[in-house]
Protein backbone atom coordinates (compact mmCIF):
# COMPACT_ATOMS: atom_id res chain seq x y z
CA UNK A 1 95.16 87.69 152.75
CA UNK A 2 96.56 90.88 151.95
CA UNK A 3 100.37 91.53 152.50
CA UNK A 4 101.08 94.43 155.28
CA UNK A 5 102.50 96.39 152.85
CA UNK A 6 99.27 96.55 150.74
CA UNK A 7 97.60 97.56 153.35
CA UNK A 8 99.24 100.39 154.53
CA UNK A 9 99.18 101.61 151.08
CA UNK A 10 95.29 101.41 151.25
CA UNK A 11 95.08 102.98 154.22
CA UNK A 12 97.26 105.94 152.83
CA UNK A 13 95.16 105.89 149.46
CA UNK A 14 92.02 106.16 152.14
CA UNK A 15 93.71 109.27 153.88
CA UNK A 16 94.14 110.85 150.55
CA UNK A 17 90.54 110.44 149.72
CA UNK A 18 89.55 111.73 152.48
CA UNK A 19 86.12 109.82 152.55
CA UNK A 20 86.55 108.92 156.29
CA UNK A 21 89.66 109.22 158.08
CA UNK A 22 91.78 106.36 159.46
CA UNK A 23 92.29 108.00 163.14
CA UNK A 24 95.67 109.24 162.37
CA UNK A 25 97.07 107.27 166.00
CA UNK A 26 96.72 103.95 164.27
CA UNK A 27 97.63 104.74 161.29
CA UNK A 28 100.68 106.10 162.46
CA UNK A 29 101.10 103.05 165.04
CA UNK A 30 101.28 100.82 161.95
CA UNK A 31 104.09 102.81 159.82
CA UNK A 32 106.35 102.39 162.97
CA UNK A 33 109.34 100.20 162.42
CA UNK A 34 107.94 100.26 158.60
CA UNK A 35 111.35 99.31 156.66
CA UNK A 36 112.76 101.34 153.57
CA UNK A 37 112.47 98.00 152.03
CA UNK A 38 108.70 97.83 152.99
CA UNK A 39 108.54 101.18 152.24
CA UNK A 40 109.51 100.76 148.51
CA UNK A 41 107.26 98.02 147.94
CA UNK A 42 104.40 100.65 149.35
CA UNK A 43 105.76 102.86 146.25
CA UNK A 44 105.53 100.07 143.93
CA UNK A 45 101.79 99.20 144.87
CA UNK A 46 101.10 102.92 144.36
CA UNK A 47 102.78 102.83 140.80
CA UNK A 48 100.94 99.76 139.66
CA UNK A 49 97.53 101.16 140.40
CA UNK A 50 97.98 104.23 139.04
CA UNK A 51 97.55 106.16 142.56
CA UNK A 52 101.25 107.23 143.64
CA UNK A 53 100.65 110.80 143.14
CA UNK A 54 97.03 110.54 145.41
CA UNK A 55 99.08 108.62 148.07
CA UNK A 56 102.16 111.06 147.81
CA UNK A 57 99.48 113.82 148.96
CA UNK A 58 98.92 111.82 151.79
CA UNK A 59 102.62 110.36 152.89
CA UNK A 60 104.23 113.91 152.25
CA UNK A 61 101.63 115.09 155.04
CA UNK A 62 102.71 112.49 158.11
CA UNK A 63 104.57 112.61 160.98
CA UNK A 64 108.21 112.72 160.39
CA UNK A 65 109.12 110.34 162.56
CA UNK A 66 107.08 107.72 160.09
CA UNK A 67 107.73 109.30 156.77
CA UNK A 68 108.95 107.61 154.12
CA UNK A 69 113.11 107.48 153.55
CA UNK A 70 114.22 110.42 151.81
CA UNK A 71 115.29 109.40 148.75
CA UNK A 72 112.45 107.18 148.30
CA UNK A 73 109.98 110.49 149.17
CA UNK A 74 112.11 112.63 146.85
CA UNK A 75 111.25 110.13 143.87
CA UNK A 76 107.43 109.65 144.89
CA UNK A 77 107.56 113.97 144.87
CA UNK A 78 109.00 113.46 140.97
CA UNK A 79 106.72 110.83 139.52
CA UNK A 80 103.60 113.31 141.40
CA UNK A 81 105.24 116.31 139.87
CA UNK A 82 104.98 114.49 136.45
CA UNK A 83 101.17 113.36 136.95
CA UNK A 84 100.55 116.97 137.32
CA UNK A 85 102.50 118.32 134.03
CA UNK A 86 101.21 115.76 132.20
CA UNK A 87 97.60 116.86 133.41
CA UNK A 88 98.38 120.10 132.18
CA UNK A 89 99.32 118.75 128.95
CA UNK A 90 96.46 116.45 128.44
CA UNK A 91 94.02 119.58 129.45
CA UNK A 92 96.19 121.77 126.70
CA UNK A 93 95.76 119.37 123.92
CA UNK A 94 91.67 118.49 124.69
CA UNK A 95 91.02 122.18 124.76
CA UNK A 96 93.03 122.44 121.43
CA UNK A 97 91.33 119.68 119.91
CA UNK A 98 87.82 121.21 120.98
CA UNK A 99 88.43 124.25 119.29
CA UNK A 100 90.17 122.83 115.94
CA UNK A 101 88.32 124.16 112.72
CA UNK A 102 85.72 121.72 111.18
CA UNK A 103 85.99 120.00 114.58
CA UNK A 104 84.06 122.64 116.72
CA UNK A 105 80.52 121.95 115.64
CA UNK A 106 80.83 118.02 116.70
CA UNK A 107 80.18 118.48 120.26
CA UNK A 108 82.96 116.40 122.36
CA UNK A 109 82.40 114.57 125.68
CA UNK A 110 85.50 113.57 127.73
CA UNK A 111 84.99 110.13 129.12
CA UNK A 112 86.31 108.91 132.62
CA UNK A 113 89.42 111.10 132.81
CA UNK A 114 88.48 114.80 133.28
CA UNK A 115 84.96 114.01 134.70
CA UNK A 116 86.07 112.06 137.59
CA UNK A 117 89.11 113.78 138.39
CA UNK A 118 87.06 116.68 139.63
CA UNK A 119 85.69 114.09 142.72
CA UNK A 120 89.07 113.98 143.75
CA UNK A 121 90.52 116.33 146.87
CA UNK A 122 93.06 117.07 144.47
CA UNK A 123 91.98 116.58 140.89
CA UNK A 124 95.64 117.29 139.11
CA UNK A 125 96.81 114.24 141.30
CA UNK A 126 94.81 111.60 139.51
CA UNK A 127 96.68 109.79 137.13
CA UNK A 128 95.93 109.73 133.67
CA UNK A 129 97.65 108.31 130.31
CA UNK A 130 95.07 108.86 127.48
CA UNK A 131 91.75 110.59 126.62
CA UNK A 132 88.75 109.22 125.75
CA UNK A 133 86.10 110.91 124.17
CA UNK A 134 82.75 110.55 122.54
CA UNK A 135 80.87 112.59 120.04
CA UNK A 136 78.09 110.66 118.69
CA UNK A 137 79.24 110.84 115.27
CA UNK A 138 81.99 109.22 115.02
CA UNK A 139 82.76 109.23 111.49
CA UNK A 140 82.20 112.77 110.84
CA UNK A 141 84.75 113.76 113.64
CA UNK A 142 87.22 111.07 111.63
CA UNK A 143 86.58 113.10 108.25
CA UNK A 144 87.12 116.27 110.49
CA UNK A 145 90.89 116.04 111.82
CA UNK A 146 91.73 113.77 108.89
CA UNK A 147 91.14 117.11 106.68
CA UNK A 148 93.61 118.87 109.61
CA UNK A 149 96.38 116.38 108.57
CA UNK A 150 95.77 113.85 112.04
CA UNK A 151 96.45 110.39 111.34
CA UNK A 152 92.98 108.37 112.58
CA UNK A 153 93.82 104.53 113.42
CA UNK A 154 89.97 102.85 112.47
CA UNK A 155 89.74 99.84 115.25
CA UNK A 156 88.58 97.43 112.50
CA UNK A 157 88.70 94.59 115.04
CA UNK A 158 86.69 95.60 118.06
CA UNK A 159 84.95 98.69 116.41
CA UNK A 160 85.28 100.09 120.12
CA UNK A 161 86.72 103.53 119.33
CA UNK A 162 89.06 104.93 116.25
CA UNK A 163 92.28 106.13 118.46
CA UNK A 164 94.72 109.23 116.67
CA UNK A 165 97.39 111.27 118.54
CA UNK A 166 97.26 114.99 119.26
CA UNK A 167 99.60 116.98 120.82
CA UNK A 168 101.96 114.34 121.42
CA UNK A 169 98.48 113.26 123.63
CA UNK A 170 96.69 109.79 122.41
CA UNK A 171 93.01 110.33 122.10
CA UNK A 172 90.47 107.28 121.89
CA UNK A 173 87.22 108.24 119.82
CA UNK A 174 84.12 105.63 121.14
CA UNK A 175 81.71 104.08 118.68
CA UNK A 176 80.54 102.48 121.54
CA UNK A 177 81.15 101.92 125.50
CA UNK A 178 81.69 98.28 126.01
CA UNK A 179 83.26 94.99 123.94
CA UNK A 180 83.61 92.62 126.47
CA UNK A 181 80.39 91.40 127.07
CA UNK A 182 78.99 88.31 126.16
CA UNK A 183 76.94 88.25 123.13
CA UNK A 184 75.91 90.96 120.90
CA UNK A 185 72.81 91.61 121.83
CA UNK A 186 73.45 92.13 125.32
CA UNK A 187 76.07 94.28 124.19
CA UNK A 188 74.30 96.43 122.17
CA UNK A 189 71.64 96.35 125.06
CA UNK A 190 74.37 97.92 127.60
CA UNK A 191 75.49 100.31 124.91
CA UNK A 192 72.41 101.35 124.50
CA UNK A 193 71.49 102.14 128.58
CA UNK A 194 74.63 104.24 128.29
CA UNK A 195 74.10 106.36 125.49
CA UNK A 196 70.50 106.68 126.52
CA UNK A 197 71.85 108.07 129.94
CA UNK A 198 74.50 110.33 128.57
CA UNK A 199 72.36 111.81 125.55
CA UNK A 200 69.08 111.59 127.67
CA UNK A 201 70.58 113.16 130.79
CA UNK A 202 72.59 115.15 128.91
CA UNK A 203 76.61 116.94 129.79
CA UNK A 204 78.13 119.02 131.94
CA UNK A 205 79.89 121.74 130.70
CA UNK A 206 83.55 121.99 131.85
CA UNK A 207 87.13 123.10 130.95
CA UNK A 208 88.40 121.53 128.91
CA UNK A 209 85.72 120.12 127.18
CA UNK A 210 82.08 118.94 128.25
CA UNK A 211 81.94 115.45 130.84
CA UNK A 212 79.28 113.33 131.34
CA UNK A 213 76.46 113.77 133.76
CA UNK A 214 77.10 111.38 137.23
CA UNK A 215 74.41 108.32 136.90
CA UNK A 216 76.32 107.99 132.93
CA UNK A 217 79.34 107.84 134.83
CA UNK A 218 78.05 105.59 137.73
CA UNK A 219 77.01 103.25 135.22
CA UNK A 220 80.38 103.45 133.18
CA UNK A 221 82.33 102.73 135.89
CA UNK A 222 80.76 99.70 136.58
CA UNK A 223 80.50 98.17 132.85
CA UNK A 224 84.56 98.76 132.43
CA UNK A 225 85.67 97.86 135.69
CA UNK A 226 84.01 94.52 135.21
CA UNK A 227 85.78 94.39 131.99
CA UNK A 228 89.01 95.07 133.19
CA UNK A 229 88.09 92.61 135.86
CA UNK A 230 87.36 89.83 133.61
CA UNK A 231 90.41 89.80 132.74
CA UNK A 232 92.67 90.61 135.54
CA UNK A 233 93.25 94.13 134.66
CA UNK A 234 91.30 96.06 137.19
CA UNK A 235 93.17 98.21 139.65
CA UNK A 236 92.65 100.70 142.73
CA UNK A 237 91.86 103.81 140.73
CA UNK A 238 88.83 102.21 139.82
CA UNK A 239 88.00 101.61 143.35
CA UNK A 240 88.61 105.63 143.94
CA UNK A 241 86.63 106.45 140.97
CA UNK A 242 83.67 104.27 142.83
CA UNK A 243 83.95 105.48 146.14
CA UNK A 244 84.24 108.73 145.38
CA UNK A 245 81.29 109.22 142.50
CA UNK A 246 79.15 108.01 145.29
CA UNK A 247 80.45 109.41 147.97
CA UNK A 248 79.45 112.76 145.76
CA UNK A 249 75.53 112.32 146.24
CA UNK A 250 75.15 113.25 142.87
CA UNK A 251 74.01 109.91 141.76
CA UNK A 252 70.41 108.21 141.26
CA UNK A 253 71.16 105.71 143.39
CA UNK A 254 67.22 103.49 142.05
CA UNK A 255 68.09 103.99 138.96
CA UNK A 256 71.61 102.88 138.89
CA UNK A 257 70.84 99.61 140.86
CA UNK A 258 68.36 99.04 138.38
CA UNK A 259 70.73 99.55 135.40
CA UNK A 260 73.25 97.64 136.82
CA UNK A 261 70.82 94.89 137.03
CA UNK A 262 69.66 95.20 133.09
CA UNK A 263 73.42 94.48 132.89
CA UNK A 264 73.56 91.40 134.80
CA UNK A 265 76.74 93.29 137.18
CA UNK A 266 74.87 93.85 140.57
CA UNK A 267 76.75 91.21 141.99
CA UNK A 268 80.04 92.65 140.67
CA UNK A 269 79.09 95.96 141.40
CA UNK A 270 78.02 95.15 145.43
CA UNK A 271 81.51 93.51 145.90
CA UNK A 272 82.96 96.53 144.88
CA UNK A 273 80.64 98.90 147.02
CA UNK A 274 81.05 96.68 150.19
CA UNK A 275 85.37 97.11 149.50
CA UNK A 276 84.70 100.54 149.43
CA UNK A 277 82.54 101.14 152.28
CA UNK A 278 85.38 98.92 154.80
CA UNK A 279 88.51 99.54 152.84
CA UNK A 280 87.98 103.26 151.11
CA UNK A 281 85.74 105.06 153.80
CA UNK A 282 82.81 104.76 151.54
CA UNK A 283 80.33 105.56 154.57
CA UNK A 284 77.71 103.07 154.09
CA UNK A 285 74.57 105.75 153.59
CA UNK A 286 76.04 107.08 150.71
CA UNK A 287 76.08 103.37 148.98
CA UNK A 288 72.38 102.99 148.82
CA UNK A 289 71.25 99.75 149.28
CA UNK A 290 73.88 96.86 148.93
CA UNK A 291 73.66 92.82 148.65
CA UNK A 292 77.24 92.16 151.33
CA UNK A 293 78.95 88.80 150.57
CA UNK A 294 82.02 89.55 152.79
CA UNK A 295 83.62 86.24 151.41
CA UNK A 296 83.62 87.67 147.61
CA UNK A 297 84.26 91.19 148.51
CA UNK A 298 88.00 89.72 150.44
CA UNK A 299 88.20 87.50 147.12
CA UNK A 300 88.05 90.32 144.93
CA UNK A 301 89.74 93.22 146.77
CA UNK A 302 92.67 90.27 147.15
CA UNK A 303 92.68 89.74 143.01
CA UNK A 304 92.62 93.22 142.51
CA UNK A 305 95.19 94.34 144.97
CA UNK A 306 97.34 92.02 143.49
CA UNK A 307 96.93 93.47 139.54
CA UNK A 308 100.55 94.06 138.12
CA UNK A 309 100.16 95.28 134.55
CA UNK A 310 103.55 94.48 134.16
CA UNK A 311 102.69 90.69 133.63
CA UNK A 312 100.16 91.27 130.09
CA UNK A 313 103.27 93.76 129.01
CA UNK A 314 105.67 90.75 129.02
CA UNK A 315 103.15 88.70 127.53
CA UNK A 316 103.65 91.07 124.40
CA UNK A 317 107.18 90.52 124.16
CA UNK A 318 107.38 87.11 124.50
CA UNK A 319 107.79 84.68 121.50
CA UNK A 320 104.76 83.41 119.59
CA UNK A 321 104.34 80.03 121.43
CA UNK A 322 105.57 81.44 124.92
CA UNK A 323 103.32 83.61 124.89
CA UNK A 324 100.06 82.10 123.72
CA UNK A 325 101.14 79.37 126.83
CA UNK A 326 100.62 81.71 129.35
CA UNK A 327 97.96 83.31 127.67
CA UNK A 328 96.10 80.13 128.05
CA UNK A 329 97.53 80.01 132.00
CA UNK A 330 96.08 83.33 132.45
CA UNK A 331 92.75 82.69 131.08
CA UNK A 332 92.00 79.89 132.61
CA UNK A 333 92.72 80.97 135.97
CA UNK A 334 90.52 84.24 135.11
CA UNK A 335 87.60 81.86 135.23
CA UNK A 336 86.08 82.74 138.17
CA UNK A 337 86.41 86.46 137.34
CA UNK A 338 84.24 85.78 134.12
CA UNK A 339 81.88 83.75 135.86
CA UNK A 340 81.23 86.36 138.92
CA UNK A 341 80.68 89.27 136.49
CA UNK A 342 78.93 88.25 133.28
CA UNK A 343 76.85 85.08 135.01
CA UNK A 344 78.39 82.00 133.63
CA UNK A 345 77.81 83.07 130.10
CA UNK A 346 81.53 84.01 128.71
CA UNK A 347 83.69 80.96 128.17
CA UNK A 348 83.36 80.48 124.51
CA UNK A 349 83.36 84.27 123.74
CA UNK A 350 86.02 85.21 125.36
CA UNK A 351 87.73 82.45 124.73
CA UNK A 352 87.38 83.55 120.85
CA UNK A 353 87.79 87.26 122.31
CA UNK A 354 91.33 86.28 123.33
CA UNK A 355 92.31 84.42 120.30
CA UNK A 356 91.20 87.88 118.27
CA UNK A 357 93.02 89.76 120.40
CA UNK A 358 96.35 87.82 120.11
CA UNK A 359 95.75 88.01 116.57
CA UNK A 360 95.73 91.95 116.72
CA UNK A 361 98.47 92.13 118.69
CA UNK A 362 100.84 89.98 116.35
CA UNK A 363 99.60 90.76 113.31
CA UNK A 364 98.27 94.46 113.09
CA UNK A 365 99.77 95.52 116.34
CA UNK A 366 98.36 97.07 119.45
CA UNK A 367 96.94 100.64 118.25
């Protein structure tokens, strides 16, 4: 069961989204007698999921009588006012990087980020740290800014993406959209449904550079939240990024159900729809049709609620043996979360997937 807290930061998040609106009397009825303390830990929910600045739009806008303390809205107004410079800075350096010499005949897609930001209400409040991109050719964008002088980082363990900063801005360049899944030809079998629908359905063009059409993204969204979830890393922006991409209409709703069959995540993927439609104000016509299981949908919006990134960042600066301990912990009690979204079929690789990655981590360090 979720703590109060929790979920008066959801219902805040679900103002912001403005899917469906809370009728502002109860939400209102439940901030009263809210504590600073309680309000703080609301803050801190916001921060771990990467949505303070979303909720900020929507706690600067209540009542005053059930605001948030001062101080405490004062430093929710700075950590918003940085979410939107460093927008503007990630924007800057993408449209720099577009237009680079040598660079500007490799056509450049901007993954996640930039593309879904523009579902939001406001689009400079969604939080962002990195930029991913994709071009197709890889290795001739590499030999590109490496002739500019940029330092390219090849990810010879997971052959993901090749990562290089920019503008003080870290950039991740895809190979390929997914690592997690079990076995390789499944893998290359998912890779291939999303290349098909971003190359076959082609781009949008945009400012700063060109983002992917909405049934790639619908897709997308589903294949790396399921990572993320596999391994307890999955967090409430995700969640927006759902609701909202189908909230938009934009999506082929046949074609993504049967996609996210091929992948083996319809399951996965109906939990996720069903939290939306009673948690985020997904209304339920906009889902298309949905599988409910009520009992996993509380399971998983209760694991995911509770993500704290801060625990895998301790992990990393923990001693050898300490850490590969509670590695182990963690792992094993991330079970079920294996089981639910790739079907029984990941123990021994990611059990191998975990050993490779402590290995990076130690040895080459995290790039």
């Amino acid at each position: 069961m979720m703590r109060r807290t929790e979920r008066i930061a959801i219902g805040l998040l679900r103002q912001a989204l403005g899917l469906a609106q809370q009728a502002a009397d109860d939400l209102v009825t439940e901030l009263r007698g809210l504590s600073g303390q309680e309000w703080r830990e609301v803050y801190r929910f916001t921060v771990r999921h990467f949505v303070t600045a979303v909720v900020f739009d929507a706690a600067e806008r209540l009542p005053a009588e059930v605001r948030p303390p001062r101080d405490l809205l004062l430093q929710w107004a700075v950590h918003a006012d940085k979410v939107i410079r460093d927008n503007e800075r990630i924007a800057h350096a993408t449209q720099s990087l577009v237009g680079l010499p040598g660079v500007q005949g490799i056509g450049i897609t901007v993954l996640k980020g930039a593309g879904l930001a523009s579902l939001y209400p406001r689009p400079e409040l969604r939080e962002s740290c990195d930029v991913d991109i994709y071009t197709g050719r890889a290795d001739d964008f590499n030999r590109a800014v490496r002739a500019l002088g940029i330092e390219v980082h090849d990810d010879a363990l997971e052959h993901k993406h090749d990562c290089f900063e920019y503008c003080d801005v870290y950039f991740e360049n895809h190979r390929s959209f997914v690592n997690s899944v079990p076995g390789r030809a499944m893998r290359r079998h998912v890779d291939n449904l999303l290349v098909g629908l971003l190359e076959g359905r082609g781009v949008r063009r945009a400012a700063p550079a060109d983002v992917p059409n909405p049934d790639f993204n619908a897709l997308h969204i589903v294949v790396h939240t399921a990572e993320h979830f596999s391994h307890g890393a999955a967090h409430m922006r995700h969640l927006c990024d759902w609701a909202l991409l189908l909230a938009s209409g934009e999506v082929d709703l046949t074609l993504l159900r049967a996609n996210i069959a091929e992948c083996g995540l319809l399951r996965f993927a109906d939990a996720m729809t069903g939290i939306c439609i009673d948690r985020m104000g997904l209304p339920s016509e906009a889902a298309g049709p949905v599988q409910r299981d009520r009992e996993l949908e509380n399971r998983v919006m209760s694991a995911i609620a509770g993500y704290d990134g801060k625990i895998m960042h301790d992990l990393q600066h923990k001693g050898w043996w300490e850490s590969a301990v509670d590695k182990l912990r963690l792992f094993i009690d991330n079970d079920w979360r294996r089981r639910l979204v790739y079907n029984n079929r990941s123990f021994a690789h990611s059990f191998v997937k975990q050993v490779s990655q402590t290995v990076r981590y130690r040895i080459f360090g995290r790039r």
